[in-house]
N, C-alpha and C. Protein backbone atom coordinates (compact mmCIF):
# COMPACT_ATOMS: atom_id res chain seq x y z
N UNK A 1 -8.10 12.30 -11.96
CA UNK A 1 -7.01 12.88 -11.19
C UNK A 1 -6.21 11.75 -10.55
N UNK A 2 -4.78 11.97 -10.50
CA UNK A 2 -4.06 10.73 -10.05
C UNK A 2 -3.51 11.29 -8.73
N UNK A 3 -3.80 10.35 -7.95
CA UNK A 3 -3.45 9.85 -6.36
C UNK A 3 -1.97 10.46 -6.38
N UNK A 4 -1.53 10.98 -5.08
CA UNK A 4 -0.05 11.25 -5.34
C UNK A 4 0.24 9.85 -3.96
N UNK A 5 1.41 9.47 -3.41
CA UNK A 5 2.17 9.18 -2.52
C UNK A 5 1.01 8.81 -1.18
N UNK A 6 1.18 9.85 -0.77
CA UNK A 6 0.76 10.03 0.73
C UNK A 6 -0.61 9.35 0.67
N UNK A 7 -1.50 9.77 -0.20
CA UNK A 7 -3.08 9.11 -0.55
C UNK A 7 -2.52 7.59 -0.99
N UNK A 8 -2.23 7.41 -1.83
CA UNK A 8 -1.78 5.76 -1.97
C UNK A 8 -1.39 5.12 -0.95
N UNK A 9 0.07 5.75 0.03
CA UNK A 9 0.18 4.67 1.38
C UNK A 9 -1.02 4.79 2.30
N UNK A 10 -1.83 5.65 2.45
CA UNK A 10 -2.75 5.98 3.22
C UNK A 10 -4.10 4.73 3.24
N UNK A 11 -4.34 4.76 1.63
CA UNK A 11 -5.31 3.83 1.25
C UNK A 11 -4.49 2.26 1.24
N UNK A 12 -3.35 2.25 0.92
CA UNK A 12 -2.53 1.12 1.25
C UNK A 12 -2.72 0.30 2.63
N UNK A 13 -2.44 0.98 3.77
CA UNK A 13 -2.38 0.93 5.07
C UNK A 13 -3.97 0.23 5.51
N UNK A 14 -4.58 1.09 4.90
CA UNK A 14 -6.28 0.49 5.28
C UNK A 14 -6.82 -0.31 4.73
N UNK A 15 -6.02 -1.04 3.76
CA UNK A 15 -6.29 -2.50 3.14
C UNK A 15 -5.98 -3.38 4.05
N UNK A 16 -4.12 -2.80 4.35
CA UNK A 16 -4.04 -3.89 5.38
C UNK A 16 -4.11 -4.30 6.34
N UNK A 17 -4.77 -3.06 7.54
CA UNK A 17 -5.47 -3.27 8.54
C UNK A 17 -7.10 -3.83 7.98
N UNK A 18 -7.78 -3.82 7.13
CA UNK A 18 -8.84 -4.85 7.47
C UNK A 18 -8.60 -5.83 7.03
N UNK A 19 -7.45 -6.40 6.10
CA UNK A 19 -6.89 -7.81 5.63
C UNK A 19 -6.74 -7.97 7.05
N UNK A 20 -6.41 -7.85 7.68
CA UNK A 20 -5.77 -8.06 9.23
C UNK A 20 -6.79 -8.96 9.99
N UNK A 21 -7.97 -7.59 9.88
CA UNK A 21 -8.79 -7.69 10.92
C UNK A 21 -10.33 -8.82 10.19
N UNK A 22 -10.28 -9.14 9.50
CA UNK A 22 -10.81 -9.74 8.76
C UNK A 22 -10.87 -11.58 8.59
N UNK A 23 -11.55 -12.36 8.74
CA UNK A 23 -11.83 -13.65 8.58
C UNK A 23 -12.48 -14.47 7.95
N UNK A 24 -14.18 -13.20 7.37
CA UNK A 24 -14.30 -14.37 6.08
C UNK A 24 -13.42 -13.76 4.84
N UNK A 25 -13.64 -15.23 4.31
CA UNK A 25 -12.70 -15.50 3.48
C UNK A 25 -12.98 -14.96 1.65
N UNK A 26 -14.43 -14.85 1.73
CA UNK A 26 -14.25 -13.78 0.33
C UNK A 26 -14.19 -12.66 0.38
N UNK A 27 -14.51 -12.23 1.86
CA UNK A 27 -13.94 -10.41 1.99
C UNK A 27 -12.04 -10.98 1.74
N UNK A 28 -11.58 -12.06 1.77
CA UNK A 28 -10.46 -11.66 2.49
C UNK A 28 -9.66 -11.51 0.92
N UNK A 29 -10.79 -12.42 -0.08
CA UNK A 29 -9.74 -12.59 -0.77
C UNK A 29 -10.32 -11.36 -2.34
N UNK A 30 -11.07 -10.63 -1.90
CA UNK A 30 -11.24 -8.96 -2.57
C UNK A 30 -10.35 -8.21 -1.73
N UNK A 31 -10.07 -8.43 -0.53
CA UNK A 31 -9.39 -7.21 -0.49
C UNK A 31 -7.61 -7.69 -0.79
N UNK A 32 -7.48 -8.45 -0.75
CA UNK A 32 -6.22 -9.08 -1.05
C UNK A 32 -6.14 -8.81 -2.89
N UNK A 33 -7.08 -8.91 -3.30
CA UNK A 33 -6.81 -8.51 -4.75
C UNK A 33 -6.66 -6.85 -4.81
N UNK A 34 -7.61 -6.24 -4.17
CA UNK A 34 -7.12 -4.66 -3.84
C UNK A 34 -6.19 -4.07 -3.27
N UNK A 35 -5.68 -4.91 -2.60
CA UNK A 35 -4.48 -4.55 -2.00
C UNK A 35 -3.10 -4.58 -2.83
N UNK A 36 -3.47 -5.62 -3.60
CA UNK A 36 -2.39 -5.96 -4.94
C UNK A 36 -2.40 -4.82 -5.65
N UNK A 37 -3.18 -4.65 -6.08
CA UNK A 37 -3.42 -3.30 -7.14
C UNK A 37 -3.04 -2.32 -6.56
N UNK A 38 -3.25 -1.97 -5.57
CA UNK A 38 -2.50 -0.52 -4.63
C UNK A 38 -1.15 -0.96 -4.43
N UNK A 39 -0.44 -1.82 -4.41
CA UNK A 39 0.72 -2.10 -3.83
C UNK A 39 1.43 -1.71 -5.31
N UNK A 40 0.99 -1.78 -6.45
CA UNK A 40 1.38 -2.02 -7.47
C UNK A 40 1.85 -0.61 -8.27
N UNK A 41 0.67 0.05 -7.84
CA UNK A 41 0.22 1.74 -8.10
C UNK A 41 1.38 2.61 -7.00
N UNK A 42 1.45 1.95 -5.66
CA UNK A 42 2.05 2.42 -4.71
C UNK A 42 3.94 2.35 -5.29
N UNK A 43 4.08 0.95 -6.02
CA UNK A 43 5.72 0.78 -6.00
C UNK A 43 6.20 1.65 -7.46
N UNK A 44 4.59 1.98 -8.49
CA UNK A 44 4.94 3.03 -9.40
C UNK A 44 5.02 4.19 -9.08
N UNK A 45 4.70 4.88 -8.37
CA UNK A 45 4.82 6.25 -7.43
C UNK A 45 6.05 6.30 -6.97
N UNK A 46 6.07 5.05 -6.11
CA UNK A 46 8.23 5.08 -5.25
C UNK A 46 8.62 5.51 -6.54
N UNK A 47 8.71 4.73 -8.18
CA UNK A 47 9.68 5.15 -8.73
C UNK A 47 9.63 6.46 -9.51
N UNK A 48 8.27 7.07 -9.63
CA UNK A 48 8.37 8.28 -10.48
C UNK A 48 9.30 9.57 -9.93
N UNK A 49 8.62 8.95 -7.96
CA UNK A 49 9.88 9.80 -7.34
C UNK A 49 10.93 9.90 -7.38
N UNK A 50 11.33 8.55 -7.63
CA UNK A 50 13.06 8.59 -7.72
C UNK A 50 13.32 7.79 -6.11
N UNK A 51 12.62 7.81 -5.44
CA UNK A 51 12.55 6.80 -4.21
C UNK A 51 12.91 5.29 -4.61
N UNK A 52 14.08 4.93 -3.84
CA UNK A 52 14.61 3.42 -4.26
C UNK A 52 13.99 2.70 -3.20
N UNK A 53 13.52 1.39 -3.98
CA UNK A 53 13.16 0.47 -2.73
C UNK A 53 14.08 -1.00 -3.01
N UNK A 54 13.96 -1.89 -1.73
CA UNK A 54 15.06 -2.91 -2.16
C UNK A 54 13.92 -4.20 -2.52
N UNK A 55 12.99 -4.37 -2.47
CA UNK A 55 11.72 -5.19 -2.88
C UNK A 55 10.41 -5.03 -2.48
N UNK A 56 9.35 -5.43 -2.79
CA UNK A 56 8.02 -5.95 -2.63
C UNK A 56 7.61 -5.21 -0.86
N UNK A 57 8.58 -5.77 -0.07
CA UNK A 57 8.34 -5.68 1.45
C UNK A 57 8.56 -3.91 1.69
N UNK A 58 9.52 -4.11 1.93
CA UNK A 58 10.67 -2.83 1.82
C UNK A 58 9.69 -1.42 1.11
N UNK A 59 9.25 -1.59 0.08
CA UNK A 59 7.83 -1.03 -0.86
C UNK A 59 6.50 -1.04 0.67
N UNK A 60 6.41 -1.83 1.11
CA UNK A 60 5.34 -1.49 2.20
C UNK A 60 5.53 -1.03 3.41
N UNK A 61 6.78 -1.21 3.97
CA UNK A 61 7.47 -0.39 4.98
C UNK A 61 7.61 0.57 4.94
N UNK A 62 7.82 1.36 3.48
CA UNK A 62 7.95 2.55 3.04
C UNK A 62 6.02 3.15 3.07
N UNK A 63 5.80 2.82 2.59
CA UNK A 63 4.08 3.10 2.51
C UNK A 63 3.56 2.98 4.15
N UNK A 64 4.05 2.45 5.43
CA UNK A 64 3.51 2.38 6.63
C UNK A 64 3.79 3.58 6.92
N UNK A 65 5.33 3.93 6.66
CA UNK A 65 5.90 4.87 7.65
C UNK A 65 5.26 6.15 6.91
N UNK A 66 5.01 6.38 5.19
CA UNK A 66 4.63 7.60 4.97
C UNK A 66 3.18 8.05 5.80
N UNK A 67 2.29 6.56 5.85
CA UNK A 67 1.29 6.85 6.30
C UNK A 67 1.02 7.32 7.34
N UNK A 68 1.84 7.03 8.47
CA UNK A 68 2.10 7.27 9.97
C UNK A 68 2.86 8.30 9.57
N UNK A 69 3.12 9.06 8.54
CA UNK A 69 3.93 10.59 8.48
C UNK A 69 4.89 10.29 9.42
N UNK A 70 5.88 9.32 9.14
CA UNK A 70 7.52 9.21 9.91
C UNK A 70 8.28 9.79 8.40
N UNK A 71 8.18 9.80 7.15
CA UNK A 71 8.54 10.07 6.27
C UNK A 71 8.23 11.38 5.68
């Protein structure tokens, strides 16, 4: 079953709060590879919607705010 939107920024968001919160450095650098992969899954979703983004960043700003349901 495929993830829609809201589940992707959701799981997005909680990568990057423990990338955040996080200091050793091979947790840091699995979740930094997971986070890639969701970011990736996340900017194919913006487009199936038809949701324009203007880059990379812009793609995660969009994924904060769905998560925080401002969107």
């Amino acid at each position: 079953m495929s993830k829609n939107l809201y589940q992707t920024a959701i799981e997005y968001v909680k990568i990057l709060e423990k990338i955040e919160s996080t200091s050793d450095t091979k947790k840091l650098q699995h979740l930094e590879e997971k986070r890639v992969d969701i970011h990736w899954q996340f900017m194919e979703l913006l487009k199936q919607q038809g949701i324009k983004y203007k880059d990379r960043d812009h793609a995660t700003r969009i994924a904060i705010r769905i998560a925080r349901e401002e969107l």
